[in-house]
Protein backbone atom coordinates (compact mmCIF):
# COMPACT_ATOMS: atom_id res chain seq x y z
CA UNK A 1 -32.19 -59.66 9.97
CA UNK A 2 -34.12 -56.82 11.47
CA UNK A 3 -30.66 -55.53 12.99
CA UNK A 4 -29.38 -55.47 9.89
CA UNK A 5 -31.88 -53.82 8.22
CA UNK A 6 -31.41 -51.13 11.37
CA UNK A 7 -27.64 -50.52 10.87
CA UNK A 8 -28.53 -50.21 7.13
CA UNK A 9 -30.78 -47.77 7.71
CA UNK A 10 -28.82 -45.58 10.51
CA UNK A 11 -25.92 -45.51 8.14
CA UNK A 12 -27.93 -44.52 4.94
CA UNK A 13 -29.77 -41.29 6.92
CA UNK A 14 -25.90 -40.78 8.39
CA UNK A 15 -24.68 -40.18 5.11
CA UNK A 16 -27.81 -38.22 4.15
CA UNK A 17 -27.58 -36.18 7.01
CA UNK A 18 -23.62 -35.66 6.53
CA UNK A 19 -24.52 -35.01 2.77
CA UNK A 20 -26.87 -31.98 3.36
CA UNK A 21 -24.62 -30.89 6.01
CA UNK A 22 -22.27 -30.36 3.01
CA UNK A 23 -24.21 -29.14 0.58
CA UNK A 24 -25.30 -26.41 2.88
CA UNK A 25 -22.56 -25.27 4.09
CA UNK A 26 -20.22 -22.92 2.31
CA UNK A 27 -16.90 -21.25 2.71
CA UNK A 28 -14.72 -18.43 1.34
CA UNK A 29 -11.54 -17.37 1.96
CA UNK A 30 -9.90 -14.16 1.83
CA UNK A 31 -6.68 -13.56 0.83
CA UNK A 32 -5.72 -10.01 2.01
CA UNK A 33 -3.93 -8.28 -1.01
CA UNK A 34 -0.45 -6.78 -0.39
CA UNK A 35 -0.62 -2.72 0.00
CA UNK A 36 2.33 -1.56 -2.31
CA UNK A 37 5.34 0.58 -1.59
CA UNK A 38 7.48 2.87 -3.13
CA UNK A 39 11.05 3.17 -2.12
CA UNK A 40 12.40 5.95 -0.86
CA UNK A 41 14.76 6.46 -3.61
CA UNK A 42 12.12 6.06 -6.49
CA UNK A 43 10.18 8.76 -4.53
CA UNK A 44 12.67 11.11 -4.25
CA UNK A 45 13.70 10.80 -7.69
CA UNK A 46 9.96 11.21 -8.97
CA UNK A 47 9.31 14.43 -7.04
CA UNK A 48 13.20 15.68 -8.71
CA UNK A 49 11.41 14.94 -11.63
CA UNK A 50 8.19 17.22 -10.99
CA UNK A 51 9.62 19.94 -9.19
CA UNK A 52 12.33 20.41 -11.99
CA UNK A 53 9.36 20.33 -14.65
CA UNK A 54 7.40 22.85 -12.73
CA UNK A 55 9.95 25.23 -11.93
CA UNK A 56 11.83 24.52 -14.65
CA UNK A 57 15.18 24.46 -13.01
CA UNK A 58 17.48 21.65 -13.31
CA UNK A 59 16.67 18.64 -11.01
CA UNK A 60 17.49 19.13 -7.41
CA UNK A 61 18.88 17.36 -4.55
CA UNK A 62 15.88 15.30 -2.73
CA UNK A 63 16.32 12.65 -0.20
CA UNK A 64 13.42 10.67 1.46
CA UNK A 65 14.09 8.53 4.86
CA UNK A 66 11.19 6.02 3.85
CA UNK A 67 9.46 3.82 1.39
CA UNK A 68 6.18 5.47 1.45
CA UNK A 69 3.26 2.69 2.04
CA UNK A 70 0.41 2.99 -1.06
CA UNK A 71 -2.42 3.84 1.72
CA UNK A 72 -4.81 6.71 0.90
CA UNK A 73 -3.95 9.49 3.63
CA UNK A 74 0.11 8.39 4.01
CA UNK A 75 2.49 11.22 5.11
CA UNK A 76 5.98 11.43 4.29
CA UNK A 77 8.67 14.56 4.32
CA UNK A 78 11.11 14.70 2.63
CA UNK A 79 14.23 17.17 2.17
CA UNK A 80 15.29 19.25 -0.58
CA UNK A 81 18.98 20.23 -0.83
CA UNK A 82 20.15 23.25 -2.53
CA UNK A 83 23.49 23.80 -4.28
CA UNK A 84 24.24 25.91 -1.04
CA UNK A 85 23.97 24.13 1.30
CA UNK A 86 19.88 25.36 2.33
CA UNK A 87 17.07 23.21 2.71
CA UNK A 88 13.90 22.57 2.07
CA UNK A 89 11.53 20.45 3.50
CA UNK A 90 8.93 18.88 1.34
CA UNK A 91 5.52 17.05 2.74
CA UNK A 92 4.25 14.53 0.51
CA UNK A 93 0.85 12.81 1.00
CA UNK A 94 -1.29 9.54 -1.13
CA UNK A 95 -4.17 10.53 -2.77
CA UNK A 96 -4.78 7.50 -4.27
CA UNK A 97 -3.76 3.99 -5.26
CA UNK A 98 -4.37 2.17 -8.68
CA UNK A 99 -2.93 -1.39 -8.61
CA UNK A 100 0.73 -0.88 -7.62
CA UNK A 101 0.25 2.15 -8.98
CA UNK A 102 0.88 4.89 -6.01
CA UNK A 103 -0.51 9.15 -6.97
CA UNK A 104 0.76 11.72 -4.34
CA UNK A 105 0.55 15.06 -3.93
CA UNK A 106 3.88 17.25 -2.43
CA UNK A 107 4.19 20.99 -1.01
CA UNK A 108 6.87 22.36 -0.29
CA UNK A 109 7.54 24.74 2.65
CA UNK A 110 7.53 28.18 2.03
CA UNK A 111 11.42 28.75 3.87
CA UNK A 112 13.97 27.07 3.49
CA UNK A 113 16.61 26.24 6.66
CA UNK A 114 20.31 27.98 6.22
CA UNK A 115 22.86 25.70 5.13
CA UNK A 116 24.95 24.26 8.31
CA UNK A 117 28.19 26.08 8.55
């Protein structure tokens, strides 16, 4: 009986051993969060928006080639049509990011390029 004894022993300081193992250890995971975006076409529209509130002049022409990623420091230009044919380029740059909430700031250049004949 002394083997038994022995195996029931080894086995109980196994599952001690095993047990603390456990209980010491810990774990965390990280689940990266998604940066937002905002489409080129919601951009575009959005600075139409401003520039036509700030210069109060009806809403002009603005395309943007991207989706513009919601990282602090992200450049994007975009381009400002006139009803002439000119255009404008306009640099627009995060500042921040809220949630899926994206803030930029935009400048525009100080010439514009002659319409293409």
């Amino acid at each position: 009986m002394p083997n038994t004894r022995l195996s029931a022993a080894t086995s109980m300081l196994s599952a001690v051993a095993a047990s603390m193992l456990l209980v010491g250890c810990s774990a965390s995971v990280s689940v990266e969060k998604s940066t937002p975006k905002m489409s080129a076409d919601k951009l575009a529209t959005l600075l139409a928006d401003k520039l036509a509130a700030t210069t109060s002049q009806p809403k002009p022409d603005i395309a943007c080639p991207e989706d513009i990623v919601g990282k602090v420091g992200t450049n994007t230009r975009c381009k400002l049509t006139a009803d002439d044919g000119s255009t404008l380029g306009v640099s627009v740059t995060v500042t921040s990011v809220d949630g899926d909430q994206i803030n930029f700031d935009f400048e525009a250049d100080d010439h514009a390029s002659p319409a293409a004949n």
